[in-house]
PDB file of N, CA and C in Angstrom:
ATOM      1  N   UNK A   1     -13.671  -6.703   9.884  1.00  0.00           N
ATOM      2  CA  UNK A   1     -13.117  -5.376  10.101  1.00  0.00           C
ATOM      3  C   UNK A   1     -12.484  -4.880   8.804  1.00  0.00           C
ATOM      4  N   UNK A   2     -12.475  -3.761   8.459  1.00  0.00           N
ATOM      5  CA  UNK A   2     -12.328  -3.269   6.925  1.00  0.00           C
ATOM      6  C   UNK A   2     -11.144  -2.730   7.508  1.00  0.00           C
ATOM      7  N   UNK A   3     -10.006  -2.408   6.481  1.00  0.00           N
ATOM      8  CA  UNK A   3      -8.751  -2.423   6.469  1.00  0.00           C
ATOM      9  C   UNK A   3      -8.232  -1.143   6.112  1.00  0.00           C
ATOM     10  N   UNK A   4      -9.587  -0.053   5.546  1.00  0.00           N
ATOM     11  CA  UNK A   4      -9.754   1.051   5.966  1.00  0.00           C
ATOM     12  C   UNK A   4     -10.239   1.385   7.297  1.00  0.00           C
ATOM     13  N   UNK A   5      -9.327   1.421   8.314  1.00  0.00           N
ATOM     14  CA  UNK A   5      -9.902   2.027   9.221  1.00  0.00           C
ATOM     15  C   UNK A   5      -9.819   3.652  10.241  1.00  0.00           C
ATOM     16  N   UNK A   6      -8.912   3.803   9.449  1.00  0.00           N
ATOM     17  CA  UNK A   6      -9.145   5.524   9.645  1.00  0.00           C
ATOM     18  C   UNK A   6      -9.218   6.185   7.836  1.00  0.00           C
ATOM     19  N   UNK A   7      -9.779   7.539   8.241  1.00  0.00           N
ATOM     20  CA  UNK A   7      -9.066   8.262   6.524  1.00  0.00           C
ATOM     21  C   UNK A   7      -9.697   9.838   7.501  1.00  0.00           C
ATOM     22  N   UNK A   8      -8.437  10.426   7.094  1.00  0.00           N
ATOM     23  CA  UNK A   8      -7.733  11.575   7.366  1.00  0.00           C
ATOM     24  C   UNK A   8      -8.211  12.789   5.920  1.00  0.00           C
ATOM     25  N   UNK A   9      -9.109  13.554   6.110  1.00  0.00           N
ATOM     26  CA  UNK A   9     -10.057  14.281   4.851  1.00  0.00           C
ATOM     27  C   UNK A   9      -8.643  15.362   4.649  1.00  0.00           C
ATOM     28  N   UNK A  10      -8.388  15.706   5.592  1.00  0.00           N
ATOM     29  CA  UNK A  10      -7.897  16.984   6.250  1.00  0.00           C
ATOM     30  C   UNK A  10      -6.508  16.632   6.676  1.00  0.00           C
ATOM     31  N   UNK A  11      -5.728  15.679   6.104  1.00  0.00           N
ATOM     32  CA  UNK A  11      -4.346  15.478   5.905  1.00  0.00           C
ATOM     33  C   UNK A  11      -3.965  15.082   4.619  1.00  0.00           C
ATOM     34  N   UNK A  12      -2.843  15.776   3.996  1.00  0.00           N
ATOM     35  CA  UNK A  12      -2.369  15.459   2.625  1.00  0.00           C
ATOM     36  C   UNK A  12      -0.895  14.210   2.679  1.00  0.00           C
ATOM     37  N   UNK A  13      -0.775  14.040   2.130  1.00  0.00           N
ATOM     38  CA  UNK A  13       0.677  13.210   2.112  1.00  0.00           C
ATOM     39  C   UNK A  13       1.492  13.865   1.092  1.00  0.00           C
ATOM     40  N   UNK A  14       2.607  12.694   1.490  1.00  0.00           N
ATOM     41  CA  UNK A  14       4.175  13.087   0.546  1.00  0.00           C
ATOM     42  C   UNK A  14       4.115  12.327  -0.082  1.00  0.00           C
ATOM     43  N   UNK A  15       4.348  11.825  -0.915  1.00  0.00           N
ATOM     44  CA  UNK A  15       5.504  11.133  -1.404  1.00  0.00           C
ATOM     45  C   UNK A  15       6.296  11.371  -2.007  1.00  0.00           C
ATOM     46  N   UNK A  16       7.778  10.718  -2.595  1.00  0.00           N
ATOM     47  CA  UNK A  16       8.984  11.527  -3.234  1.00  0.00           C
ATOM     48  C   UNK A  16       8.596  11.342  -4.433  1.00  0.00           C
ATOM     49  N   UNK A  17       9.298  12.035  -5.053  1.00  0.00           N
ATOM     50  CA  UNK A  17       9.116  12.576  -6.445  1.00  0.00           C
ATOM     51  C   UNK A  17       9.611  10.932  -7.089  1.00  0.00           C
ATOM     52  N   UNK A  18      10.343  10.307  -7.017  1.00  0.00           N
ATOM     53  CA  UNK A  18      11.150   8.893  -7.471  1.00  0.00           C
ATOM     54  C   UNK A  18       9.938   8.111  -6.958  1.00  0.00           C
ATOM     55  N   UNK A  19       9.366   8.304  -6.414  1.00  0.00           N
ATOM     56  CA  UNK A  19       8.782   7.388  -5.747  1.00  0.00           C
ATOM     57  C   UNK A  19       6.849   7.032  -6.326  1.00  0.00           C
ATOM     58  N   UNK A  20       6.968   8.506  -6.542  1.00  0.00           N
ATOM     59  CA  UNK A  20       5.643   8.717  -7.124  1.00  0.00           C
ATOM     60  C   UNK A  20       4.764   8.071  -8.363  1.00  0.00           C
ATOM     61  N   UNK A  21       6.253   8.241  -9.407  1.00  0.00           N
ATOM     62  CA  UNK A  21       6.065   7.818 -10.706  1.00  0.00           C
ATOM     63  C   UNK A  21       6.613   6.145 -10.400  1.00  0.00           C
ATOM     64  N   UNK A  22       7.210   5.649  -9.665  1.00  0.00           N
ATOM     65  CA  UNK A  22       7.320   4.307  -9.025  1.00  0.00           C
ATOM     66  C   UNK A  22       6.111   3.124  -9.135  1.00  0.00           C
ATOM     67  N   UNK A  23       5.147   4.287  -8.069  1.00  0.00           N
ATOM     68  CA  UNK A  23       3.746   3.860  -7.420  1.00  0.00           C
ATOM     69  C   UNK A  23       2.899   3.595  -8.851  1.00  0.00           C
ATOM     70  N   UNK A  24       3.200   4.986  -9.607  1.00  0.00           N
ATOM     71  CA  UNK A  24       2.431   4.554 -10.694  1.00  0.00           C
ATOM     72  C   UNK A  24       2.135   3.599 -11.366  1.00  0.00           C
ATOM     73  N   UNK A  25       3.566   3.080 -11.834  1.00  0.00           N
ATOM     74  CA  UNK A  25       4.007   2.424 -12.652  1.00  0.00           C
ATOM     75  C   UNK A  25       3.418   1.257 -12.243  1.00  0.00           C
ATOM     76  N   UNK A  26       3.589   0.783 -10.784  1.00  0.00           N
ATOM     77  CA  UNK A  26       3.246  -0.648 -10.320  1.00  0.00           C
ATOM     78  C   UNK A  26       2.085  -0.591 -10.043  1.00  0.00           C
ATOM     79  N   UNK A  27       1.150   0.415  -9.926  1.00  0.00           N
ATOM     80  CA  UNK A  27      -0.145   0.200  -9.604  1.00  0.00           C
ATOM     81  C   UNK A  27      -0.779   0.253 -11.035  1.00  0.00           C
ATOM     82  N   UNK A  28      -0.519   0.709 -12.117  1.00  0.00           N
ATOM     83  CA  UNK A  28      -0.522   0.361 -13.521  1.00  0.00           C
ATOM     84  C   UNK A  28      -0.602  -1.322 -13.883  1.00  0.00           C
ATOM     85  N   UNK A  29       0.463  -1.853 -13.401  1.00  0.00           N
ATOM     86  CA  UNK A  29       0.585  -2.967 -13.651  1.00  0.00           C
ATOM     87  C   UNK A  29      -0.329  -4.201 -12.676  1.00  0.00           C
ATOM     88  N   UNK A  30      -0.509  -3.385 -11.513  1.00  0.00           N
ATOM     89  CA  UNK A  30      -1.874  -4.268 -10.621  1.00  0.00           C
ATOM     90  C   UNK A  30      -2.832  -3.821 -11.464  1.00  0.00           C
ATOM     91  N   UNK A  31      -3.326  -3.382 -11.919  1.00  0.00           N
ATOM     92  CA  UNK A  31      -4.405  -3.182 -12.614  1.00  0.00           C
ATOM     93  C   UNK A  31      -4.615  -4.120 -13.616  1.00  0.00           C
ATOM     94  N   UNK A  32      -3.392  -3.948 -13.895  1.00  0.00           N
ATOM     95  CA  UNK A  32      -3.640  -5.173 -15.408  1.00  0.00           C
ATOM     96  C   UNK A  32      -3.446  -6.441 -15.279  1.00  0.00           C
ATOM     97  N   UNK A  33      -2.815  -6.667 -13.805  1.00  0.00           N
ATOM     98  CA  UNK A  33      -2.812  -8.389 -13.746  1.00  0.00           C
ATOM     99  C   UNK A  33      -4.581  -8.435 -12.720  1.00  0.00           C
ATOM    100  N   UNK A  34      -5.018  -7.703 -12.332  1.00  0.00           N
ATOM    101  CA  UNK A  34      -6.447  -7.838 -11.539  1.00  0.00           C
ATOM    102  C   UNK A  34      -7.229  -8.120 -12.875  1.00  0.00           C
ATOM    103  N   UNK A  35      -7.396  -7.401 -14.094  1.00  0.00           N
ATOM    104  CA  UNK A  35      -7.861  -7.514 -15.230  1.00  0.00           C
ATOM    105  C   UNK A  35      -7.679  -9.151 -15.596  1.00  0.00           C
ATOM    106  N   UNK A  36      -6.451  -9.167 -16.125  1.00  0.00           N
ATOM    107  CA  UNK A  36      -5.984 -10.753 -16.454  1.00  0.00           C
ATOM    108  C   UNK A  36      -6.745 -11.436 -15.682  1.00  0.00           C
ATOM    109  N   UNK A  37      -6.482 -11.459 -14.279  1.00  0.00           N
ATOM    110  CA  UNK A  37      -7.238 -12.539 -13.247  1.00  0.00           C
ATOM    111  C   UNK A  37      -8.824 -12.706 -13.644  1.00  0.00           C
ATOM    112  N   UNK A  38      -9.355 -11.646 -13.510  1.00  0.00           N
ATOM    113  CA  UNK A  38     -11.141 -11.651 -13.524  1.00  0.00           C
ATOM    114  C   UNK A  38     -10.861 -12.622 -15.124  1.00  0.00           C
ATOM    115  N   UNK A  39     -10.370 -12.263 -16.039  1.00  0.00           N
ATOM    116  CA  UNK A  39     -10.237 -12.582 -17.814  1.00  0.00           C
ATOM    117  C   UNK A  39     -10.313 -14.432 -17.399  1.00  0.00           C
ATOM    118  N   UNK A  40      -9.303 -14.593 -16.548  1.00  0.00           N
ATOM    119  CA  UNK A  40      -9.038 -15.941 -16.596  1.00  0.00           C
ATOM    120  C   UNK A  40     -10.197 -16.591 -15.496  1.00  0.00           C
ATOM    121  N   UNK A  41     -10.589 -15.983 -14.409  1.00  0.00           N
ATOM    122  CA  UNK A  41     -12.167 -16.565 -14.121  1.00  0.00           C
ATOM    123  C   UNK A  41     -13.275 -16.744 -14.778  1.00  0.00           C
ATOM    124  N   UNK A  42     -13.362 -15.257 -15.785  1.00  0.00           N
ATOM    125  CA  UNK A  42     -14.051 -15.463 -17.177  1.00  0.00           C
ATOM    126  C   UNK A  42     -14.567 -17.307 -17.661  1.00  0.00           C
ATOM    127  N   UNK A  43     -13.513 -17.158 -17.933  1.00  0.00           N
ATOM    128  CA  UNK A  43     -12.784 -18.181 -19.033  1.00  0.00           C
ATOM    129  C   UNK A  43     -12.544 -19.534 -18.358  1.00  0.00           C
ATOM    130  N   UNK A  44     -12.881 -19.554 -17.032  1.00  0.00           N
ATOM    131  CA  UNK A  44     -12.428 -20.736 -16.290  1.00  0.00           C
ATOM    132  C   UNK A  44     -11.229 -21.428 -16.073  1.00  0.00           C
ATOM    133  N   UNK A  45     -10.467 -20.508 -16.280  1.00  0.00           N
ATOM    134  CA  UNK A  45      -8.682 -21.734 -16.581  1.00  0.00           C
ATOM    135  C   UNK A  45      -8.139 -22.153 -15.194  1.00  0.00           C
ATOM    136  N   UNK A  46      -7.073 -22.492 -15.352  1.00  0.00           N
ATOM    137  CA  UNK A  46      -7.283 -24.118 -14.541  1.00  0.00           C
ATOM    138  C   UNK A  46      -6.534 -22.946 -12.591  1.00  0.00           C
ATOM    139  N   UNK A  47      -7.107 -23.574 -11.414  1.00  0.00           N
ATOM    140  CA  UNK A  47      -7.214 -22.799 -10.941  1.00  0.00           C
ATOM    141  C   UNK A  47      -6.002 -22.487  -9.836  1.00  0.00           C
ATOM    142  N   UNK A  48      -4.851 -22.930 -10.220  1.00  0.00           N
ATOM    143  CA  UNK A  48      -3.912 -22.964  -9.581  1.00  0.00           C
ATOM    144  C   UNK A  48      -3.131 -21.739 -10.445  1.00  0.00           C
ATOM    145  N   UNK A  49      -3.138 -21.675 -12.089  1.00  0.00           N
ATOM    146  CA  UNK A  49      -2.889 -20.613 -12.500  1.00  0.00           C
ATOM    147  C   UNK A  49      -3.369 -19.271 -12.295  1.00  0.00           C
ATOM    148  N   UNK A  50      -4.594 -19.432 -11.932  1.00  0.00           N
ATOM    149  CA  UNK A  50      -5.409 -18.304 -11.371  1.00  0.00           C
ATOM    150  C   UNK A  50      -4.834 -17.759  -9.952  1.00  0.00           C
ATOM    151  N   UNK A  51      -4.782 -19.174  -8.723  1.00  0.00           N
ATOM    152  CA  UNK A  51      -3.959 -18.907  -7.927  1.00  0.00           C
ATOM    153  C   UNK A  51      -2.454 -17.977  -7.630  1.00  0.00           C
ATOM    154  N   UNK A  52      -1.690 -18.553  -8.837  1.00  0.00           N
ATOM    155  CA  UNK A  52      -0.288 -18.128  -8.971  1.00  0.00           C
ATOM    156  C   UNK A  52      -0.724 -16.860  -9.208  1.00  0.00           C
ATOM    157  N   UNK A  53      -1.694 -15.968 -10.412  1.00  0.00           N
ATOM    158  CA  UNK A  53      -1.559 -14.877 -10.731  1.00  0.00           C
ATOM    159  C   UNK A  53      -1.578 -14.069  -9.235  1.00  0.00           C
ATOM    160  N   UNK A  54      -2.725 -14.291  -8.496  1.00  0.00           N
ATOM    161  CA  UNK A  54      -3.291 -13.491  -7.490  1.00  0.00           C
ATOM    162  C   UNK A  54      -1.581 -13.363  -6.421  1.00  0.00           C
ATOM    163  N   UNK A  55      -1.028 -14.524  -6.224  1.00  0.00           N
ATOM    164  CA  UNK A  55       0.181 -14.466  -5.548  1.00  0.00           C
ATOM    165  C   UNK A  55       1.274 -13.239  -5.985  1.00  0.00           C
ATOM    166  N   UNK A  56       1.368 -12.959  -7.351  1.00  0.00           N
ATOM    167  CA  UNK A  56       1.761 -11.438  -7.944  1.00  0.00           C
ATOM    168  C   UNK A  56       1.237 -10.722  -7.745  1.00  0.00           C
ATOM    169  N   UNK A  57      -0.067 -10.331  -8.158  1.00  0.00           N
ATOM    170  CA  UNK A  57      -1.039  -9.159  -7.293  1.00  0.00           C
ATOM    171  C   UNK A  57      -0.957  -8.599  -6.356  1.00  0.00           C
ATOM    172  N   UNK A  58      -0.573 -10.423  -4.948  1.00  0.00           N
ATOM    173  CA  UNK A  58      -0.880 -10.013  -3.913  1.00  0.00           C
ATOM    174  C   UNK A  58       0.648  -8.957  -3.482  1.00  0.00           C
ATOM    175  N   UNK A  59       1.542  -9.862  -3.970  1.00  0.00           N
ATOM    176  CA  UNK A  59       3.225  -9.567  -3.584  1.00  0.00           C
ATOM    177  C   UNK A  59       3.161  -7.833  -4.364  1.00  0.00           C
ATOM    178  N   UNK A  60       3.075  -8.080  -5.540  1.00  0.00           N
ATOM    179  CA  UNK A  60       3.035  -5.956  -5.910  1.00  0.00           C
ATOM    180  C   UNK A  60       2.235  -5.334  -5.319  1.00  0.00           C
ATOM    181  N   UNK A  61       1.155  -5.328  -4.742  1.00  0.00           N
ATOM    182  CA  UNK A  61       0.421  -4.779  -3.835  1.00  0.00           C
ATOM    183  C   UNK A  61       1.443  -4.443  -2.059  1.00  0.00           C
ATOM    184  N   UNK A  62       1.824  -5.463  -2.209  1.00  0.00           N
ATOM    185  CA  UNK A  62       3.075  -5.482  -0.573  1.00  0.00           C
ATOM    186  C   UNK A  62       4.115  -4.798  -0.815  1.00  0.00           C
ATOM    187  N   UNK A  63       4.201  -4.521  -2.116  1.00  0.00           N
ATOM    188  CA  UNK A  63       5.531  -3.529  -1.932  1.00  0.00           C
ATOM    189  C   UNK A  63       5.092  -2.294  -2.452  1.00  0.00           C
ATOM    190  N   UNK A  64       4.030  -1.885  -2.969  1.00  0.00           N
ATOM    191  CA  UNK A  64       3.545  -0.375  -3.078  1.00  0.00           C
ATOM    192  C   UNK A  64       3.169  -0.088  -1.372  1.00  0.00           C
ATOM    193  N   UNK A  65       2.700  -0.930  -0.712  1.00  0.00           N
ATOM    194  CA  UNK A  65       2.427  -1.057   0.716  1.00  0.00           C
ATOM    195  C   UNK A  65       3.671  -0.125   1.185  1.00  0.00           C
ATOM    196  N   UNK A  66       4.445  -1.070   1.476  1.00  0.00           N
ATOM    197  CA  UNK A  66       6.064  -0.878   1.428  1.00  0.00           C
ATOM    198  C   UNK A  66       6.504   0.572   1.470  1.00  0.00           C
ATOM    199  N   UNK A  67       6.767   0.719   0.416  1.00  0.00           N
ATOM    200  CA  UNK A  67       7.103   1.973  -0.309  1.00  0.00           C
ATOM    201  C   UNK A  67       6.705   3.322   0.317  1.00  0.00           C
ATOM    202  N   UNK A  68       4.969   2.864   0.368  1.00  0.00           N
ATOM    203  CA  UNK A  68       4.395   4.245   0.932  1.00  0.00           C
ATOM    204  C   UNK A  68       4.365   4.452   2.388  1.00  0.00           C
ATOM    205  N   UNK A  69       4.539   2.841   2.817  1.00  0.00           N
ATOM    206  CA  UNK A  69       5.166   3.069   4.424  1.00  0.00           C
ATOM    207  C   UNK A  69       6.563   3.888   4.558  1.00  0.00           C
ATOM    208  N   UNK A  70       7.514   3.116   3.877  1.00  0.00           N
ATOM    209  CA  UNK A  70       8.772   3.699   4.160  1.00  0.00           C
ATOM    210  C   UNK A  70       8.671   5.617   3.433  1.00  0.00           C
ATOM    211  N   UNK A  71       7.927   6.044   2.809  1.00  0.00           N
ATOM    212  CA  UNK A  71       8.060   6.927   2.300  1.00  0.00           C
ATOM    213  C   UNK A  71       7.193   8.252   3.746  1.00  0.00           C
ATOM    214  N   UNK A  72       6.419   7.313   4.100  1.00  0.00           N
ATOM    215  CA  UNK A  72       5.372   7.815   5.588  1.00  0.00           C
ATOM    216  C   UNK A  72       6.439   8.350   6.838  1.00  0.00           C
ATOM    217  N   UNK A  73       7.063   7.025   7.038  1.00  0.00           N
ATOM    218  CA  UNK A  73       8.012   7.153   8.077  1.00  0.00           C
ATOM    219  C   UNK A  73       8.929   8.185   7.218  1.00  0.00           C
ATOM    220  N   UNK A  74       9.979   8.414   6.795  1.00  0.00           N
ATOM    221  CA  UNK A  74      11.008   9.389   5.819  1.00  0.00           C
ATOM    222  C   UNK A  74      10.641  10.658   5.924  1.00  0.00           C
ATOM    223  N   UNK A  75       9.347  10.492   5.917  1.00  0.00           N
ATOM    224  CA  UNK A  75       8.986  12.287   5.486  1.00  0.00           C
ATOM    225  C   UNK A  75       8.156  12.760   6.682  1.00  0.00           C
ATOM    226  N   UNK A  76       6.919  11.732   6.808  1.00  0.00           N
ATOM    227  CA  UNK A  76       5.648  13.061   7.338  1.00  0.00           C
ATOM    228  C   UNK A  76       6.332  12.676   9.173  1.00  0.00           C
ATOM    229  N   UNK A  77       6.409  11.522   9.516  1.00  0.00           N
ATOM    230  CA  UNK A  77       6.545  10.841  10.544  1.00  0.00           C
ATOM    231  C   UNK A  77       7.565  11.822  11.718  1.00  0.00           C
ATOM    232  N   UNK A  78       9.009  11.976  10.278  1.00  0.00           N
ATOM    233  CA  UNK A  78      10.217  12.669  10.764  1.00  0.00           C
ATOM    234  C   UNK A  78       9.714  14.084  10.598  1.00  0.00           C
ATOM    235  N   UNK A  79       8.844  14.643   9.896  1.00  0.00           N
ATOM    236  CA  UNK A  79       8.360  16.149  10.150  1.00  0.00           C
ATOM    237  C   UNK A  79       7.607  16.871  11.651  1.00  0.00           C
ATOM    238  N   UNK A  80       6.783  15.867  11.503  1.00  0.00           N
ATOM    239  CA  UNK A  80       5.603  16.000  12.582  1.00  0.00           C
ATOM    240  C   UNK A  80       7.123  15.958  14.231  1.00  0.00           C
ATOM    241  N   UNK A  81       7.713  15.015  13.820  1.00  0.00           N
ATOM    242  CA  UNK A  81       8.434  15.329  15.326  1.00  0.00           C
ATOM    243  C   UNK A  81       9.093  16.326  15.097  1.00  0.00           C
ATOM    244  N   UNK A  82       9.914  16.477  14.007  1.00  0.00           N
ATOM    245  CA  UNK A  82      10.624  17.770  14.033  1.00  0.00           C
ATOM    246  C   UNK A  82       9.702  18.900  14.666  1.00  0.00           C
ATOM    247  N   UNK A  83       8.391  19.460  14.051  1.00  0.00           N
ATOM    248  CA  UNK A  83       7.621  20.443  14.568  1.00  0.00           C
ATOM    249  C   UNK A  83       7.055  20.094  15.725  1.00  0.00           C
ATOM    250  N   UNK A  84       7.229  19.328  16.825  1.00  0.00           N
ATOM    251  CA  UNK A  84       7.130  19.450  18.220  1.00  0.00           C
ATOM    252  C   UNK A  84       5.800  18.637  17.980  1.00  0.00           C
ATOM    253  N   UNK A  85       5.645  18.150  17.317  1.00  0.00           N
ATOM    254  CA  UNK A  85       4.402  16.668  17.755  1.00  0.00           C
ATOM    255  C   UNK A  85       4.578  15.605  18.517  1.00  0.00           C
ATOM    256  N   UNK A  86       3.586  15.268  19.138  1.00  0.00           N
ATOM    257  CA  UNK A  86       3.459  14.076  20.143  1.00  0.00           C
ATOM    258  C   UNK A  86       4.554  12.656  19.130  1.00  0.00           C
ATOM    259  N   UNK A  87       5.457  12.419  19.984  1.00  0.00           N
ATOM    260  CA  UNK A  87       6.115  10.986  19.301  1.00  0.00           C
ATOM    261  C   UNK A  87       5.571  10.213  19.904  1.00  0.00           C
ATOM    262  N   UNK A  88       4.622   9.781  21.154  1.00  0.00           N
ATOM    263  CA  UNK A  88       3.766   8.750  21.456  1.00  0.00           C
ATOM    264  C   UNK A  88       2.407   8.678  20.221  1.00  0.00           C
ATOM    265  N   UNK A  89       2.099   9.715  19.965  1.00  0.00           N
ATOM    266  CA  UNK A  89       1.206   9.667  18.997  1.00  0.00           C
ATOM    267  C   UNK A  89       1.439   9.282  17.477  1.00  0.00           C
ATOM    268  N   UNK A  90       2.922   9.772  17.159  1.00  0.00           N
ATOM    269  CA  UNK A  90       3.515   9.487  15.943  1.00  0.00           C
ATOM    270  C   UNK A  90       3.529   7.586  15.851  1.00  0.00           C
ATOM    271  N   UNK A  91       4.218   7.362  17.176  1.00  0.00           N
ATOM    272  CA  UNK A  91       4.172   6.377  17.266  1.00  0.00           C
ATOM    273  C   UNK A  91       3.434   5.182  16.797  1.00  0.00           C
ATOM    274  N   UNK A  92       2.012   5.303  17.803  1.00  0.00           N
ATOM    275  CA  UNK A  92       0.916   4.951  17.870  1.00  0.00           C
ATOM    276  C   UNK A  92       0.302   4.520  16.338  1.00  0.00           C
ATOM    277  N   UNK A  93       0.293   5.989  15.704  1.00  0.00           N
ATOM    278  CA  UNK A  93       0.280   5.588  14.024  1.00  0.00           C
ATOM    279  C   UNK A  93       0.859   5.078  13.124  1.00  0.00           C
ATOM    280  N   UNK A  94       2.234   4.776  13.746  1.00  0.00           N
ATOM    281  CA  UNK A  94       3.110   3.896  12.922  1.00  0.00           C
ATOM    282  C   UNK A  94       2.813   2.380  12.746  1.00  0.00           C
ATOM    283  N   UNK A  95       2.598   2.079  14.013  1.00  0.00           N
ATOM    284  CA  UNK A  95       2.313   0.787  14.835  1.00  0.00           C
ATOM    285  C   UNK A  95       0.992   0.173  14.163  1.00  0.00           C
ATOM    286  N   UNK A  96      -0.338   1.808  14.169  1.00  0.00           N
ATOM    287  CA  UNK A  96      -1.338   1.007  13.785  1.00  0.00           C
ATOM    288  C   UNK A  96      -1.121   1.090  11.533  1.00  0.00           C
ATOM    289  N   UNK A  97      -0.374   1.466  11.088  1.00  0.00           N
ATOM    290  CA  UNK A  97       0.171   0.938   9.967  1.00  0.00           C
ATOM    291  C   UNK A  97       0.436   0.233   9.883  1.00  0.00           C
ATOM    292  N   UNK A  98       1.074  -0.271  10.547  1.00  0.00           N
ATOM    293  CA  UNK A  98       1.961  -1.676  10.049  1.00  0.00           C
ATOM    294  C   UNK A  98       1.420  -2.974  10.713  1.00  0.00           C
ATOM    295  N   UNK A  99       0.485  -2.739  11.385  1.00  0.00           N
ATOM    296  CA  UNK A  99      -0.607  -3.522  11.356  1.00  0.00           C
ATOM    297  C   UNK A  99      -1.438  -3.788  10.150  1.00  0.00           C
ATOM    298  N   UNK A 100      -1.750  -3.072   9.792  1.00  0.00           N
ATOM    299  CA  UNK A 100      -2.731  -3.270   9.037  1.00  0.00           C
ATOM    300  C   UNK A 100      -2.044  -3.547   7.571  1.00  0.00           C
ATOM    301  N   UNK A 101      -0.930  -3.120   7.363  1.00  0.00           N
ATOM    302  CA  UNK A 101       0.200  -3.532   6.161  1.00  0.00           C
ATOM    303  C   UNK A 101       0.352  -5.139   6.273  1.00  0.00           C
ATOM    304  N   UNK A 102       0.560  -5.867   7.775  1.00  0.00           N
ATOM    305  CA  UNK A 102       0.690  -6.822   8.311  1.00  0.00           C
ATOM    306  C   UNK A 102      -0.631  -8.001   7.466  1.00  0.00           C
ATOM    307  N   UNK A 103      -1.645  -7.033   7.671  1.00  0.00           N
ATOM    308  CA  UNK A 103      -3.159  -7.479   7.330  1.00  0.00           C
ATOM    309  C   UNK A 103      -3.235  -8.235   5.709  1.00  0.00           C
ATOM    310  N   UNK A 104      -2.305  -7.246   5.086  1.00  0.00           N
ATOM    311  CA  UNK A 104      -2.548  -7.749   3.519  1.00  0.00           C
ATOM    312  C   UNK A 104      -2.436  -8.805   2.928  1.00  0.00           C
TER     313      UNK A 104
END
Protein backbone atom coordinates (compact mmCIF):
# COMPACT_ATOMS: atom_id res chain seq x y z
CA UNK A 1 0.00 0.00 0.00
CA UNK A 2 1.69 3.35 -1.03
CA UNK A 3 1.76 5.94 1.62
CA UNK A 4 0.40 8.30 -0.80
CA UNK A 5 -2.90 7.57 -0.45
CA UNK A 6 -5.02 10.41 -1.10
CA UNK A 7 -3.71 13.87 -2.99
CA UNK A 8 -6.08 16.68 -2.95
CA UNK A 9 -5.35 18.68 -6.76
CA UNK A 10 -7.87 21.18 -5.61
CA UNK A 11 -6.70 21.92 -1.99
CA UNK A 12 -3.81 24.28 -1.14
CA UNK A 13 -2.14 24.28 2.30
CA UNK A 14 -0.62 26.57 4.98
CA UNK A 15 2.09 26.58 6.41
CA UNK A 16 3.57 29.36 8.79
CA UNK A 17 5.80 31.60 7.61
CA UNK A 18 8.61 30.24 10.61
CA UNK A 19 7.82 27.20 9.62
CA UNK A 20 8.24 27.27 5.97
CA UNK A 21 11.80 28.33 5.74
CA UNK A 22 12.17 25.56 8.72
CA UNK A 23 10.91 22.78 6.22
CA UNK A 24 13.34 24.08 3.90
CA UNK A 25 16.15 24.07 5.62
CA UNK A 26 15.67 20.36 6.84
CA UNK A 27 14.53 19.04 3.73
CA UNK A 28 17.81 20.67 2.28
CA UNK A 29 19.64 18.74 4.56
CA UNK A 30 17.62 15.24 3.77
CA UNK A 31 18.71 15.69 0.58
CA UNK A 32 22.15 15.76 1.31
CA UNK A 33 22.37 13.00 3.79
CA UNK A 34 20.09 10.70 0.99
CA UNK A 35 23.06 11.84 -1.37
CA UNK A 36 25.81 10.82 1.25
CA UNK A 37 23.92 7.48 1.75
CA UNK A 38 23.59 6.36 -2.09
CA UNK A 39 27.79 7.94 -2.08
CA UNK A 40 28.47 5.45 0.67
CA UNK A 41 26.57 2.39 -1.14
CA UNK A 42 28.59 3.62 -4.06
CA UNK A 43 31.60 2.97 -2.34
CA UNK A 44 30.54 0.03 -0.25
CA UNK A 45 31.41 1.22 3.35
CA UNK A 46 30.90 -0.78 6.09
CA UNK A 47 27.13 -1.30 6.58
CA UNK A 48 26.14 -0.39 9.90
CA UNK A 49 27.49 3.15 9.04
CA UNK A 50 25.28 3.18 6.21
CA UNK A 51 22.66 1.95 8.65
CA UNK A 52 23.27 4.78 11.25
CA UNK A 53 23.10 7.39 8.34
CA UNK A 54 19.56 6.20 7.14
CA UNK A 55 18.48 6.32 11.09
CA UNK A 56 19.05 10.42 10.59
CA UNK A 57 17.26 10.51 7.39
CA UNK A 58 14.78 8.48 8.79
CA UNK A 59 14.39 10.68 12.27
CA UNK A 60 14.56 14.33 10.01
CA UNK A 61 12.10 13.06 7.81
CA UNK A 62 9.72 12.42 11.29
CA UNK A 63 9.98 15.68 12.27
CA UNK A 64 9.31 17.60 8.94
CA UNK A 65 6.35 14.91 9.27
CA UNK A 66 5.75 16.51 12.56
CA UNK A 67 5.83 19.93 11.83
CA UNK A 68 3.53 19.80 8.88
CA UNK A 69 1.14 17.78 10.97
CA UNK A 70 1.16 20.13 13.79
CA UNK A 71 1.10 23.04 11.35
CA UNK A 72 -2.26 20.98 9.53
CA UNK A 73 -3.99 20.70 12.78
CA UNK A 74 -3.09 24.83 13.87
CA UNK A 75 -4.33 26.19 10.83
CA UNK A 76 -6.42 24.35 8.10
CA UNK A 77 -8.03 21.72 10.66
CA UNK A 78 -9.04 24.81 13.17
CA UNK A 79 -10.33 26.81 9.97
CA UNK A 80 -12.43 24.30 8.28
CA UNK A 81 -14.37 23.99 11.76
CA UNK A 82 -14.43 27.47 12.33
CA UNK A 83 -16.33 27.81 8.76
CA UNK A 84 -18.99 25.24 9.73
CA UNK A 85 -17.26 22.00 8.35
CA UNK A 86 -18.03 18.54 9.23
CA UNK A 87 -15.66 17.85 12.58
CA UNK A 88 -16.45 14.08 12.03
CA UNK A 89 -14.87 14.59 8.76
CA UNK A 90 -12.08 16.89 10.02
CA UNK A 91 -11.62 14.28 12.22
CA UNK A 92 -11.52 11.35 10.12
CA UNK A 93 -8.55 13.18 8.27
CA UNK A 94 -6.66 13.75 11.13
CA UNK A 95 -6.75 10.17 12.22
CA UNK A 96 -6.07 9.01 8.66
CA UNK A 97 -2.70 11.34 8.98
CA UNK A 98 -1.39 10.19 11.63
CA UNK A 99 -1.66 6.97 10.49
CA UNK A 100 0.15 7.13 7.91
CA UNK A 101 2.85 9.60 9.80
CA UNK A 102 2.68 6.41 12.15
CA UNK A 103 3.74 4.46 8.80
CA UNK A 104 7.18 6.19 8.41
Amino acid sequence: MSLVAEVHPDLSGYIKAGNKAKLAERLDRIEGQARGIKRMVDREAYCVDILTQIASLVAASERVASILLEDHMDHCVREALENGESAEEKIEEIKAAVERFRRI
